[in-house]
C-alpha atoms as a PDB file:
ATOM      1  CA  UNK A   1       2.729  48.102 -37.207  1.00  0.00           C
ATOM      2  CA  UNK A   2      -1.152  47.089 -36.950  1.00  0.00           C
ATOM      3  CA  UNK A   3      -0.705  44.347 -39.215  1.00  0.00           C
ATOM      4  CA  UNK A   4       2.265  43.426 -37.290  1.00  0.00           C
ATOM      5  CA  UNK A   5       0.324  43.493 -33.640  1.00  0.00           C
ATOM      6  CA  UNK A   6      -2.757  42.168 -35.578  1.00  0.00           C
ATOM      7  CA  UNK A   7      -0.475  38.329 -36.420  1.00  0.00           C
ATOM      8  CA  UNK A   8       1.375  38.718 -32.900  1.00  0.00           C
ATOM      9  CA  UNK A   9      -2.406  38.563 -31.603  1.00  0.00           C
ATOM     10  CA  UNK A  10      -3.545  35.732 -33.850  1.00  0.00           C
ATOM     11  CA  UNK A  11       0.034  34.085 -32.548  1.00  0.00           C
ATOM     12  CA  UNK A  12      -1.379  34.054 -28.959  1.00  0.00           C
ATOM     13  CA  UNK A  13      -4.575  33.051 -29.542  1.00  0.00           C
ATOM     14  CA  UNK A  14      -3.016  29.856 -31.690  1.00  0.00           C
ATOM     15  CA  UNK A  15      -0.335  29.019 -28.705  1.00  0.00           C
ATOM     16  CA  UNK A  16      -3.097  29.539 -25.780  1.00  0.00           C
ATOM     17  CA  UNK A  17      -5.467  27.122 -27.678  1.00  0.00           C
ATOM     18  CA  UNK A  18      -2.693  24.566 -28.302  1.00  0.00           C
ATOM     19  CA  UNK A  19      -1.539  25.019 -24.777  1.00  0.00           C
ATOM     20  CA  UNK A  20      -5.445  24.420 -23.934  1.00  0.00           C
ATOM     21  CA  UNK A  21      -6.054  21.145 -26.084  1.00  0.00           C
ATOM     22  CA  UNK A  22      -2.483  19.459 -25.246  1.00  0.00           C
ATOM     23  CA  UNK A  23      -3.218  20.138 -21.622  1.00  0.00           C
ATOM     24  CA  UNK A  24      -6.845  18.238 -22.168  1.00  0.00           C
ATOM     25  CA  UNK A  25      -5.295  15.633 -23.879  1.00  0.00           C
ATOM     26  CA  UNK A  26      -2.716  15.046 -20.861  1.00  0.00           C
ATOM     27  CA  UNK A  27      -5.297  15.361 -18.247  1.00  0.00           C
ATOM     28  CA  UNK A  28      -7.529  12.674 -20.601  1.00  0.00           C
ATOM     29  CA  UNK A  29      -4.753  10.454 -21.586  1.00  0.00           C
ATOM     30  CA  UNK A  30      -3.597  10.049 -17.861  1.00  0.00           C
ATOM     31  CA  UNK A  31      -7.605   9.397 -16.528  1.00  0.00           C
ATOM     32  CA  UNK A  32      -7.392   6.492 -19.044  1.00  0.00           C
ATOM     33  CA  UNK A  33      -4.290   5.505 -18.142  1.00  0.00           C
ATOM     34  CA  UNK A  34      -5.268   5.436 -14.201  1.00  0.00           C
ATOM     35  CA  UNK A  35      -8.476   3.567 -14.936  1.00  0.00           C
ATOM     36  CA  UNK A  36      -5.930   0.671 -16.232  1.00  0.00           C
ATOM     37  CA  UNK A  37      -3.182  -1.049 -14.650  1.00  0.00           C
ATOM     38  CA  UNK A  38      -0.095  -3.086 -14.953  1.00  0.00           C
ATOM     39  CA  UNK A  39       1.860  -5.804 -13.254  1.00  0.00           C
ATOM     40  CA  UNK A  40       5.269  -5.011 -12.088  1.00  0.00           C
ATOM     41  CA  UNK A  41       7.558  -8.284 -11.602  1.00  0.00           C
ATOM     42  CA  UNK A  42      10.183  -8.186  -9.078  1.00  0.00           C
ATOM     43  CA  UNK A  43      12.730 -11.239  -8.371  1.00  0.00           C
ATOM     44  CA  UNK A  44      14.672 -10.393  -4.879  1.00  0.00           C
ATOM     45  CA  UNK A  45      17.367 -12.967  -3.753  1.00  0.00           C
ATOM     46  CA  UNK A  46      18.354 -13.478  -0.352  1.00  0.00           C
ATOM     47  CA  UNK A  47      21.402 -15.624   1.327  1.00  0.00           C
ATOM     48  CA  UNK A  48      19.223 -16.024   4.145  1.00  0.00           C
ATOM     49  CA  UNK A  49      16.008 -17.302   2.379  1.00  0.00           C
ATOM     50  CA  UNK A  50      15.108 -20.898   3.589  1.00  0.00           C
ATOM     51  CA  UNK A  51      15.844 -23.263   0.145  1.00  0.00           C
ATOM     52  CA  UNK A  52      11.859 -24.173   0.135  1.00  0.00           C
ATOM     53  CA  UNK A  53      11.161 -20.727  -0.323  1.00  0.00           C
ATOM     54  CA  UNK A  54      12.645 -20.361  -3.152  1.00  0.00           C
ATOM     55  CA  UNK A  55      10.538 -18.886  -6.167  1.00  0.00           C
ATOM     56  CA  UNK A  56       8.007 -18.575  -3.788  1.00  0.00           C
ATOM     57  CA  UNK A  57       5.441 -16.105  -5.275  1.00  0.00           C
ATOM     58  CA  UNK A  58       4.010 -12.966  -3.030  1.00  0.00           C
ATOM     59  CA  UNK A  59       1.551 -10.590  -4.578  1.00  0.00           C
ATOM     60  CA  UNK A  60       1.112  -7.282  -3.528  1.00  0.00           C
ATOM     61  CA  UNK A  61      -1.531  -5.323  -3.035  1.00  0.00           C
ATOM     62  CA  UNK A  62      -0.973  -1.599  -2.078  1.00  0.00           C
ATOM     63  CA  UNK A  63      -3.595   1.313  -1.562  1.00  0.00           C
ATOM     64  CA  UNK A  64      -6.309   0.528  -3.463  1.00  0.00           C
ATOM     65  CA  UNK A  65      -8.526   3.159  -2.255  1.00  0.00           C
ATOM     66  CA  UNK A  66     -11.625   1.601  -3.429  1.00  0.00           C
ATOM     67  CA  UNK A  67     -10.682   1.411  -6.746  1.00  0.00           C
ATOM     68  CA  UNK A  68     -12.668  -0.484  -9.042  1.00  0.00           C
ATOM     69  CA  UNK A  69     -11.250  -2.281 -12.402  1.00  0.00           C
ATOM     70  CA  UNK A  70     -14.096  -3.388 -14.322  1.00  0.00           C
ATOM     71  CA  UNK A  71     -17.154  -4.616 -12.393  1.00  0.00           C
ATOM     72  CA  UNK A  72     -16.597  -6.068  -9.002  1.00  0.00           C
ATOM     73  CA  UNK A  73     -12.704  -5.610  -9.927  1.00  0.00           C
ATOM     74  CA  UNK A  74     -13.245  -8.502 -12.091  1.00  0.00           C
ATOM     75  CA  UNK A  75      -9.623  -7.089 -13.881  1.00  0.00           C
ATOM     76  CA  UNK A  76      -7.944  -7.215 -10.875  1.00  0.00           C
ATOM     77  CA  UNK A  77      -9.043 -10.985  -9.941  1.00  0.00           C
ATOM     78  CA  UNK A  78      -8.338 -11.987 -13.418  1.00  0.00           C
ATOM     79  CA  UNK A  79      -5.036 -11.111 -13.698  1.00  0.00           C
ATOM     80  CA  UNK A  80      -3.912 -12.077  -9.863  1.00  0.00           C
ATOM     81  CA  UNK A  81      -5.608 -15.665 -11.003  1.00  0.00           C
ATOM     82  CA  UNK A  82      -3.107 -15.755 -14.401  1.00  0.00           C
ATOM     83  CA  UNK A  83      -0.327 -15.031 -12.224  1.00  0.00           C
ATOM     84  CA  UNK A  84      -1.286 -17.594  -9.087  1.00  0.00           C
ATOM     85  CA  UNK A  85       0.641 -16.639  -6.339  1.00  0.00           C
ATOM     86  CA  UNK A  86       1.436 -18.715  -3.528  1.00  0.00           C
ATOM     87  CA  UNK A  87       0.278 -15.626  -0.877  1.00  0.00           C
ATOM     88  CA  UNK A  88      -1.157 -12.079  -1.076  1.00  0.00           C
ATOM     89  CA  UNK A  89       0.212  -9.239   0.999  1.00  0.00           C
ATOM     90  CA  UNK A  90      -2.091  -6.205   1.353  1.00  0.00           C
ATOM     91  CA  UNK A  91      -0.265  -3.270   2.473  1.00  0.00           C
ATOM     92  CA  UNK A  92      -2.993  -0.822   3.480  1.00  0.00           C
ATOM     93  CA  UNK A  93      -5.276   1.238   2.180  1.00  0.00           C
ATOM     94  CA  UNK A  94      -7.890  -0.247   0.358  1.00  0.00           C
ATOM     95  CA  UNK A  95     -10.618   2.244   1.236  1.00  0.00           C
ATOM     96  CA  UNK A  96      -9.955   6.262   1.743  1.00  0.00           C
ATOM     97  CA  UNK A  97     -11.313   7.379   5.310  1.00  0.00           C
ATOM     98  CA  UNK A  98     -13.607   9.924   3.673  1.00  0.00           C
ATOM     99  CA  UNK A  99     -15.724   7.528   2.425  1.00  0.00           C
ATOM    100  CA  UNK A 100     -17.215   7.204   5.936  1.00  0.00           C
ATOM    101  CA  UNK A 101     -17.628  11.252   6.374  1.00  0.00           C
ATOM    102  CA  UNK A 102     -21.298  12.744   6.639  1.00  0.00           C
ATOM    103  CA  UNK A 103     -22.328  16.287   5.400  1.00  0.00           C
ATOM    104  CA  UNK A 104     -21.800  17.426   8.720  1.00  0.00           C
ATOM    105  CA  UNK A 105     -18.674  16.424   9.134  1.00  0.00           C
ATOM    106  CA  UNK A 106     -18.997  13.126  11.701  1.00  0.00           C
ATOM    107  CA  UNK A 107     -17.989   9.771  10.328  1.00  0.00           C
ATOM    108  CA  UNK A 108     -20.667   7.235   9.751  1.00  0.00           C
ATOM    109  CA  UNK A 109     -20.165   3.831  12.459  1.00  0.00           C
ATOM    110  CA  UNK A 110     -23.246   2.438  10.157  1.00  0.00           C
ATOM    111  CA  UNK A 111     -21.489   2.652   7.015  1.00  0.00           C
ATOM    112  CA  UNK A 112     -21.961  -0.457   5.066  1.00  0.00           C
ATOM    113  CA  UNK A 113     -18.557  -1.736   5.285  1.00  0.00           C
ATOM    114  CA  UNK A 114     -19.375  -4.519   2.698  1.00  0.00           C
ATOM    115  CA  UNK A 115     -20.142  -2.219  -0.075  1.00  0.00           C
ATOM    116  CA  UNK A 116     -16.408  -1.288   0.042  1.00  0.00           C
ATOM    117  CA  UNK A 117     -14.580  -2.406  -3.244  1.00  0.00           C
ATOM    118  CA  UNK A 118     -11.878  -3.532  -1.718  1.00  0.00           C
ATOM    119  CA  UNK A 119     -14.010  -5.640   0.875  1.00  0.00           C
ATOM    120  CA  UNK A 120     -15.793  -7.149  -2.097  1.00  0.00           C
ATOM    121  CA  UNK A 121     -12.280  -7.845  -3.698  1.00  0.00           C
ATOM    122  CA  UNK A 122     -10.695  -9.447  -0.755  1.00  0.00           C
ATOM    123  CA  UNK A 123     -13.558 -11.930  -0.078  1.00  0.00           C
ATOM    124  CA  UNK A 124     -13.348 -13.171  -3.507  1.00  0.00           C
ATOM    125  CA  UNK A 125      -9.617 -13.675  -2.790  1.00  0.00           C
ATOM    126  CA  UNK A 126      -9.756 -15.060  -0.004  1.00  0.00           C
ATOM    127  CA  UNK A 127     -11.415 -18.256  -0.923  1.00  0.00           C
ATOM    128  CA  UNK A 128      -8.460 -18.822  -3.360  1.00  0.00           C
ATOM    129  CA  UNK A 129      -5.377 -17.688  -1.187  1.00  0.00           C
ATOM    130  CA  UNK A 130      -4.219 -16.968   2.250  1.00  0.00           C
ATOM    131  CA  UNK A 131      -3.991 -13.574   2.565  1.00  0.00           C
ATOM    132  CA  UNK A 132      -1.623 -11.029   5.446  1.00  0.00           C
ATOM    133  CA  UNK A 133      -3.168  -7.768   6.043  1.00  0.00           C
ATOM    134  CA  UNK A 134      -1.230  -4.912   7.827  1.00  0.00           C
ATOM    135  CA  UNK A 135      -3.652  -1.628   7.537  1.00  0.00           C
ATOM    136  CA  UNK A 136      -2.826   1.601   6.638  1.00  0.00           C
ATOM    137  CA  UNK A 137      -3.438   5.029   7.641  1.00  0.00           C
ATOM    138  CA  UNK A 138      -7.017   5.798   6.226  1.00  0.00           C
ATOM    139  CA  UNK A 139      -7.893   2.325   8.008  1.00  0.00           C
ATOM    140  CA  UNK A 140      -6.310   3.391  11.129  1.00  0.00           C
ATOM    141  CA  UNK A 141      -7.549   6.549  11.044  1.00  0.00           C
ATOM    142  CA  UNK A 142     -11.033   5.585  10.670  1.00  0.00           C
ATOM    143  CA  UNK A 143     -10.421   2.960  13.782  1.00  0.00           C
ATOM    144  CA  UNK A 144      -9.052   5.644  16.053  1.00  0.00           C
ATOM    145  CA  UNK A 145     -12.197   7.730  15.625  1.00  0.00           C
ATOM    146  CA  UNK A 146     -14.226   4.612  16.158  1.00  0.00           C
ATOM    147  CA  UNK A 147     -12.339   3.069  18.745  1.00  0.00           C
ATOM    148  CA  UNK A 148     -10.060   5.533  20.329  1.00  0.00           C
ATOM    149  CA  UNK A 149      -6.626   6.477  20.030  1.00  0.00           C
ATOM    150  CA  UNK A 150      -4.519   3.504  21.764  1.00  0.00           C
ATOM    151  CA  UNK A 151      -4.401   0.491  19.796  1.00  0.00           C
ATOM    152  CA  UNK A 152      -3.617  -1.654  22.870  1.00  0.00           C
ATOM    153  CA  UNK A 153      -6.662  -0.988  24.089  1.00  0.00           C
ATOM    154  CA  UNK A 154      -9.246  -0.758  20.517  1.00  0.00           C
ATOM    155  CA  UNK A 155     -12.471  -3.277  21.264  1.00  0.00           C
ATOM    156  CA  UNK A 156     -13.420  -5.176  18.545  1.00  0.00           C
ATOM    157  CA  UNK A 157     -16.334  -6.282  19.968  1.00  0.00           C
ATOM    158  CA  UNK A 158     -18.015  -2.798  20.189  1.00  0.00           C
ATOM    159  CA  UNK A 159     -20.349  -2.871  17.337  1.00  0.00           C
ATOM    160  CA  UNK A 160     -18.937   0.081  14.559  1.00  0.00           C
ATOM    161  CA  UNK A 161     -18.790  -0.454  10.245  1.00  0.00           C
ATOM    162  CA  UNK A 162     -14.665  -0.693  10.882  1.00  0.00           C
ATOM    163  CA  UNK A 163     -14.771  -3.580  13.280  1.00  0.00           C
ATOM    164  CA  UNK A 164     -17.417  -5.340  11.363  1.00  0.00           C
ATOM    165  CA  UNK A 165     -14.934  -4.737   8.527  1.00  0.00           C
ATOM    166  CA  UNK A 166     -12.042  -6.430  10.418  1.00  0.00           C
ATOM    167  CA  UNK A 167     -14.004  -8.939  11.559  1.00  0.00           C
ATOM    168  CA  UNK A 168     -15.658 -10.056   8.628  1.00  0.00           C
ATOM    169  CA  UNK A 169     -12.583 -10.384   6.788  1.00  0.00           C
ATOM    170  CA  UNK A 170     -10.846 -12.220   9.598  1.00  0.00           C
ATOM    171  CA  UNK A 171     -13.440 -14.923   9.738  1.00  0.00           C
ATOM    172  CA  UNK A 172     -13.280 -15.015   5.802  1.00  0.00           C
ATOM    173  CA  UNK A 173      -9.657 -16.186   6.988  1.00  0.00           C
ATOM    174  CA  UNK A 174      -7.202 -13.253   6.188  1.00  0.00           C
ATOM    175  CA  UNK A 175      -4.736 -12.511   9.270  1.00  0.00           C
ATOM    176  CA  UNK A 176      -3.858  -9.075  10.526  1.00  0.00           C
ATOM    177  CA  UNK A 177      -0.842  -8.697  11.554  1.00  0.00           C
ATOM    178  CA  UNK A 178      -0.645  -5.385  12.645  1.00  0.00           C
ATOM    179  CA  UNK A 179       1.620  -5.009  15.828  1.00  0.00           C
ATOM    180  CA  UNK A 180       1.756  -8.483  15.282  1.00  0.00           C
ATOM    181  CA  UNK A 181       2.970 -11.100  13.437  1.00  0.00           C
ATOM    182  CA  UNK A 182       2.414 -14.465  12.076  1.00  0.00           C
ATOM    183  CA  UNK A 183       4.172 -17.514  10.568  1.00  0.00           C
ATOM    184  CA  UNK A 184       3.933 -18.979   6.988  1.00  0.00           C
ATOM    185  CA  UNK A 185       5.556 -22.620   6.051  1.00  0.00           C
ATOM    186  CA  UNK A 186       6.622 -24.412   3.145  1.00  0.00           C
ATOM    187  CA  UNK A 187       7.830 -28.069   3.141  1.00  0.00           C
ATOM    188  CA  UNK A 188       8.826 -27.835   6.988  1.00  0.00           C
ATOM    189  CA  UNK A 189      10.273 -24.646   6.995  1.00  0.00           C
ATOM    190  CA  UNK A 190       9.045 -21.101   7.594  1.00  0.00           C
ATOM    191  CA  UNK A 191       9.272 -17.670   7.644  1.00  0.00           C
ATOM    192  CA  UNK A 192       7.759 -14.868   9.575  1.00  0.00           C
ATOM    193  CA  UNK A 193       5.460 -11.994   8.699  1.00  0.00           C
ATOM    194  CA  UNK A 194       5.283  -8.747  10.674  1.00  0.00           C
ATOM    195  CA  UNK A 195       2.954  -5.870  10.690  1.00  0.00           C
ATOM    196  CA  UNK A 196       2.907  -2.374  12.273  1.00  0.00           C
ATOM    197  CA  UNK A 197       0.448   0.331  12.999  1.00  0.00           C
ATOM    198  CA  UNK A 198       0.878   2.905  10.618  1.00  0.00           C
ATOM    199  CA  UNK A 199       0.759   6.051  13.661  1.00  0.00           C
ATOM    200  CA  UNK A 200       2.377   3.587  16.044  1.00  0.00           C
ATOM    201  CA  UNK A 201       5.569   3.846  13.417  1.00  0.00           C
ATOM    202  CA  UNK A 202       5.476   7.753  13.943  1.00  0.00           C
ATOM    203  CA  UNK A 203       5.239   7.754  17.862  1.00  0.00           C
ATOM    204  CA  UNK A 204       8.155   5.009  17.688  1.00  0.00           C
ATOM    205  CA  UNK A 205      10.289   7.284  15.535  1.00  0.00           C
ATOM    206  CA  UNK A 206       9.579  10.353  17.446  1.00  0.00           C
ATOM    207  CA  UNK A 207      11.060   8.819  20.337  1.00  0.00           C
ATOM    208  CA  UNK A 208       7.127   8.644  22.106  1.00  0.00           C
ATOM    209  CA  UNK A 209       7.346   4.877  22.289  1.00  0.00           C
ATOM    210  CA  UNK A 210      10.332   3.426  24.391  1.00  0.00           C
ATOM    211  CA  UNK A 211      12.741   0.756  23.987  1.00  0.00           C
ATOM    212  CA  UNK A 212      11.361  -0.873  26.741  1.00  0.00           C
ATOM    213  CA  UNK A 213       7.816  -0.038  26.359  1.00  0.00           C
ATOM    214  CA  UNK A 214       5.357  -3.586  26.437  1.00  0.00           C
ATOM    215  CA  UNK A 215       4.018  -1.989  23.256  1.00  0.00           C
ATOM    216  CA  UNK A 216       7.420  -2.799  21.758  1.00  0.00           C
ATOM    217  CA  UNK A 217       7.491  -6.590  22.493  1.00  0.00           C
ATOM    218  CA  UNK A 218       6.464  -7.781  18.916  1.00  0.00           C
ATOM    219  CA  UNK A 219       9.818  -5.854  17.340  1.00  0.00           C
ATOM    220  CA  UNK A 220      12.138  -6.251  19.783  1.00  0.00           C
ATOM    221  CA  UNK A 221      11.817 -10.173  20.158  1.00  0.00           C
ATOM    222  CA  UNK A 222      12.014 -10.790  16.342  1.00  0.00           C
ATOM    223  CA  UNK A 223      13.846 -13.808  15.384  1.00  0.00           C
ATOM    224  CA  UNK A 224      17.350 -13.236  14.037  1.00  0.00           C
ATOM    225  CA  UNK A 225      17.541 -17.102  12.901  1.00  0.00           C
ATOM    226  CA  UNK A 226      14.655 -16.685  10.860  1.00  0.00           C
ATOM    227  CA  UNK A 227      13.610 -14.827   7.853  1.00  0.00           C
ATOM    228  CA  UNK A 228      11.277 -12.159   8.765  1.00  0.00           C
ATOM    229  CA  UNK A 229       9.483  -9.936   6.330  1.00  0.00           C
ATOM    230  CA  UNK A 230       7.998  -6.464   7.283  1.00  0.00           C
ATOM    231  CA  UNK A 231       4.787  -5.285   6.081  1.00  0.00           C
ATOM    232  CA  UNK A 232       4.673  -1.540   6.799  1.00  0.00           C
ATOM    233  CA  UNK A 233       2.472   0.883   5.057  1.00  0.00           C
ATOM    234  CA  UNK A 234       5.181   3.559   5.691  1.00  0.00           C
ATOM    235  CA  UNK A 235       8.182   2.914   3.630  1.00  0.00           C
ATOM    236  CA  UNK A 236      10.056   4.876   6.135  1.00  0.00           C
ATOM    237  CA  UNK A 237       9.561   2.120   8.286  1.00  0.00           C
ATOM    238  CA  UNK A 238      12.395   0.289   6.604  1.00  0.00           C
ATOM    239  CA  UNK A 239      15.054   3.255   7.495  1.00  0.00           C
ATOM    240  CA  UNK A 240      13.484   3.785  11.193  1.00  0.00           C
ATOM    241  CA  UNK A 241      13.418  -0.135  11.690  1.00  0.00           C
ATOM    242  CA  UNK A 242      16.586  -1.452   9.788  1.00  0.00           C
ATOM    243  CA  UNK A 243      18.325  -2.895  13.151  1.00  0.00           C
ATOM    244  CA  UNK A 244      14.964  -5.164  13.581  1.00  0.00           C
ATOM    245  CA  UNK A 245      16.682  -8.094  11.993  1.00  0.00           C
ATOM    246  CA  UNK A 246      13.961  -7.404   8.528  1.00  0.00           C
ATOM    247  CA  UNK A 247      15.089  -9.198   5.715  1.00  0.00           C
ATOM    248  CA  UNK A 248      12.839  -7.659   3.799  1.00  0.00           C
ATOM    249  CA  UNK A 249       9.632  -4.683   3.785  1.00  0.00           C
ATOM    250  CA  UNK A 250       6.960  -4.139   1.922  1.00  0.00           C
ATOM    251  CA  UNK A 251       5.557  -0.898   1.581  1.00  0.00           C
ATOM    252  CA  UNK A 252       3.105   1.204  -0.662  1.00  0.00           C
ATOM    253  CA  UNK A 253       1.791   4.911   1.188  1.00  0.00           C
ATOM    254  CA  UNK A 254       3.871   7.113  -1.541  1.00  0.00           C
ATOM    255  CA  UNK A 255       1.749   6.187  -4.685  1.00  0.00           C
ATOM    256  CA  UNK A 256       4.801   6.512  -6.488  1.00  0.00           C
ATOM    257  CA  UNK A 257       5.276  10.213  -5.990  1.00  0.00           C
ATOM    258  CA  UNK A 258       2.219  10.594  -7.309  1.00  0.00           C
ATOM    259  CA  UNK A 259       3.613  12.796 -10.670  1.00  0.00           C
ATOM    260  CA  UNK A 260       6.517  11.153 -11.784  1.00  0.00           C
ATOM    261  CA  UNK A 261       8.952  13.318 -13.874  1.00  0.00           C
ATOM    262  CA  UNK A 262      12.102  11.920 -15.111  1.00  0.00           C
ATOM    263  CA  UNK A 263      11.304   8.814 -13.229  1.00  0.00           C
ATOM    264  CA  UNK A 264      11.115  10.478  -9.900  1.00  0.00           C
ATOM    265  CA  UNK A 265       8.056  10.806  -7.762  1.00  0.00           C
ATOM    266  CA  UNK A 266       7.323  14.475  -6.890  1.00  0.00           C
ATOM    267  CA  UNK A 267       4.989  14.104  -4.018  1.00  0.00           C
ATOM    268  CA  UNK A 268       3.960  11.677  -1.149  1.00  0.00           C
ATOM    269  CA  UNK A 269       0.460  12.150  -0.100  1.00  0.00           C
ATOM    270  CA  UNK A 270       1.310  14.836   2.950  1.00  0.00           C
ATOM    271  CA  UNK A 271       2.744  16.700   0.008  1.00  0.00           C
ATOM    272  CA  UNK A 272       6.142  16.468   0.989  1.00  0.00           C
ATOM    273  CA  UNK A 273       8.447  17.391  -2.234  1.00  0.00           C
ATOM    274  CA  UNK A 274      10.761  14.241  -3.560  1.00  0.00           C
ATOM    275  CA  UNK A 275       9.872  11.075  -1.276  1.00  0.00           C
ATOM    276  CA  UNK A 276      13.398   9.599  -0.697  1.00  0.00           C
ATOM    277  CA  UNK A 277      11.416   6.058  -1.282  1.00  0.00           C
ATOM    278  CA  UNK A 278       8.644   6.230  -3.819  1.00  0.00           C
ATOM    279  CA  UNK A 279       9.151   3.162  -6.141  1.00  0.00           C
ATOM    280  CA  UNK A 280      10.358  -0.529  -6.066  1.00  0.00           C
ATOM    281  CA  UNK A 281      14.119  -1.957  -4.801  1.00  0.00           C
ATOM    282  CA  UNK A 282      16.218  -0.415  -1.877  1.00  0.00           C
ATOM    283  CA  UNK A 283      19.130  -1.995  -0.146  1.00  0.00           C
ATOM    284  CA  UNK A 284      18.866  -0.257   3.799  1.00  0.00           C
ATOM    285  CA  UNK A 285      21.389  -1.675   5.533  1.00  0.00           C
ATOM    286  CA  UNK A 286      20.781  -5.487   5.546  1.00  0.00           C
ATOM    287  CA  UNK A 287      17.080  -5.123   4.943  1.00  0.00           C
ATOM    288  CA  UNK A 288      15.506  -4.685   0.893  1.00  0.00           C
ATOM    289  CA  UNK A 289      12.519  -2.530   0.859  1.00  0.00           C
ATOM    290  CA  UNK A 290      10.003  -2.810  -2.051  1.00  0.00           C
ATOM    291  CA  UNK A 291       7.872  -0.127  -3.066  1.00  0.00           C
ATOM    292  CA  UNK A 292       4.564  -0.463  -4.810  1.00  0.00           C
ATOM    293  CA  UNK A 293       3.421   2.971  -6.321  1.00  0.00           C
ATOM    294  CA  UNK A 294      -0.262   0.641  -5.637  1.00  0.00           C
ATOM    295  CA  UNK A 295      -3.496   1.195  -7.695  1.00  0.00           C
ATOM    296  CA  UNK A 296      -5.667   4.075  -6.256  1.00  0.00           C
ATOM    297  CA  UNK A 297      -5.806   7.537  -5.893  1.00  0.00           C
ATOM    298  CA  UNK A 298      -6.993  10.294  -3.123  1.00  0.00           C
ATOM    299  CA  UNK A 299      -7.131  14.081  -3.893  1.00  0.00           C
ATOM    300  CA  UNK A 300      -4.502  13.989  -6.379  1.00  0.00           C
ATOM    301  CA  UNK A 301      -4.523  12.413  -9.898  1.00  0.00           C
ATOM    302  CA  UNK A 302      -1.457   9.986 -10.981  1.00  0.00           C
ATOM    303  CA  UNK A 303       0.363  11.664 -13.993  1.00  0.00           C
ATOM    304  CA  UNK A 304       2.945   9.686 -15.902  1.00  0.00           C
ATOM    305  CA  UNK A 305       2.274   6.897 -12.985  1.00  0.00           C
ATOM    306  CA  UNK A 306       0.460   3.946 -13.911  1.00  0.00           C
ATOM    307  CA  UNK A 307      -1.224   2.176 -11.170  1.00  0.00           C
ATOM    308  CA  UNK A 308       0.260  -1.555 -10.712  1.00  0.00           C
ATOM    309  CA  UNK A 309       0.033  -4.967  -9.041  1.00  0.00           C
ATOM    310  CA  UNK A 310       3.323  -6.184  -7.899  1.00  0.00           C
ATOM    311  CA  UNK A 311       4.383 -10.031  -7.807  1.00  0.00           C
ATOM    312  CA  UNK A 312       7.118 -10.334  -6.047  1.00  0.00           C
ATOM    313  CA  UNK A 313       9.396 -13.927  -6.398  1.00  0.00           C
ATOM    314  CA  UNK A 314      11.886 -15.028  -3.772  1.00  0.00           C
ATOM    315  CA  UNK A 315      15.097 -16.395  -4.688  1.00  0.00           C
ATOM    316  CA  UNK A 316      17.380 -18.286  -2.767  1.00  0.00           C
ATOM    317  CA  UNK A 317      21.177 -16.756  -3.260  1.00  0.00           C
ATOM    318  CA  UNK A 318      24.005 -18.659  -3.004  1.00  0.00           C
ATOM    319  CA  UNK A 319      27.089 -16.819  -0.903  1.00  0.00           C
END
């Protein structure tokens, strides 16, 4: 019976330690994984796609959180470069707002807003491509404590690191769109490009914003003879916006679920269980969202979910 207890022991102590060095090998194996990336290629066909637009070549960038691969993201600008697309998309997040906290708990309006990585990454872009920025909501958060609560009314002439951010990059040339929109044209023909505020999306769901509200002028005068793309941080957006006459959305927010089991995502970043949209191609209604599970992390580490660039490639479809 001693001898017996004496190899049940031994037993334990031989599980526990495998348990111990599998579960350091995970952990390890998924670190390296997330300091790597991949490129995930997506062809969506439309009916409504004007014929010059066809194999037109969008590249997606999607929470980046001031990731860096290899120095100055030299990795990342490689690889966009090999695939030369015709536009970039950036779909929020490319810093985290606690990068701007002090040790006492107030955010920092001198932060150097250059020394952000994904600063650094867009200028180097930007003399290469045109590039449509809709923010997400670490950069709105971090201009609501700047520059108060109502977008309608944010300054961007007050002197704070996030303006000088937004400003900086919009004289490099990148458009913001957010609330907004702008227009992109090929051969004669175009298409149109929408943004929205990442918290303005929540007060418009929650019924805070109404129909009629000025605030609402950029959605509900969208173009139903053209083809209008959505860039919204939220992939909800898609569901909460599909009778907005979007042909398609962009979206990132979800970081695929962030642990991916049986290719599921198990948590969005307010750690909701099972995000209804966490990666790549939904039909809503008449409007195809795509997903990007993005690049960067927050608090929690990607397991089994690879960060990625997505290049997406319109195709005309014949009806």
């Amino acid at each position: 019976m001693r001898n017996f207890k004496k190899h049940i022991g031994l037993f334990s102590i031989i599980i526990l330690v495998f348990i111990v060095a599998y579960t350091a090998y995970f952990i390890n194996k998924n670190n390296i994984a997330n300091q790597s990336f991949i490129v995930n290629k997506q062809n969506i066909s439309f009916s409504s796609l004007p014929s010059n637009f066809n194999d037109y070549k969008i590249l997606e960038i999607a929470d980046l959180h001031s990731m860096k691969f290899g120095e100055n993201n030299e990795k990342l600008i490689s690889e966009i470069d090999k695939l030369s697309p015709d536009i970039i998309f950036v779909t929020g997040d490319m810093f985290s707002a606690y990068q701007f906290k002090k040790d006492d708990g107030t955010y920092n309006r001198d932060y150097n807003e250059e020394s952000l990585p994904g600063f650094q990454l867009l200028k180097n872009l930007s003399q290469k491509y045109e590039i449509i920025y809709s923010t997400g909501n670490h950069e709105e958060g971090i201009d609501k404590i700047f520059n108060g609560e109502d977008w309608s009314l944010r300054d961007r002439n007050i002197d704070n690191a996030y303006n000088r951010y937004i400003n900086k990059l919009t004289d490099l040339g990148i458009k913001f769109v957010d609330n907004n929109y702008t227009t992109i044209s090929k051969n004669g023909q175009s298409i149109n490009v929408y943004g929205i505020y990442y918290y303005f999306l929540d007060k418009y769901a929650s019924g805070q914003i109404s129909d009629d509200s000025p605030d609402l002028y950029f959605l509900n005068n969208v173009d139903d003879t053209k083809f209008n793309i959505l860039l919204s941080h939220n992939p909800t957006g898609a569901q909460i916006l599909q009778d907005k006459n979007f042909d398609l959305v962009l979206s990132g927010h979800v970081h695929g679920g962030i642990i991916r089991l049986f290719n599921k995502g198990l948590l969005d970043p307010a750690r909701k269980l099972f995000p209804k949209y966490d990666k790549g191609l939904y039909q809503i209604g008449n409007t195809k969202l795509f997903v990007s599970v993005g690049l960067g992390n927050t608090k929690f580490m990607r397991i089994n979910n690879t960060p990625e660039l997505n290049l997406i490639t319109l195709k005309t479809k014949n009806t």
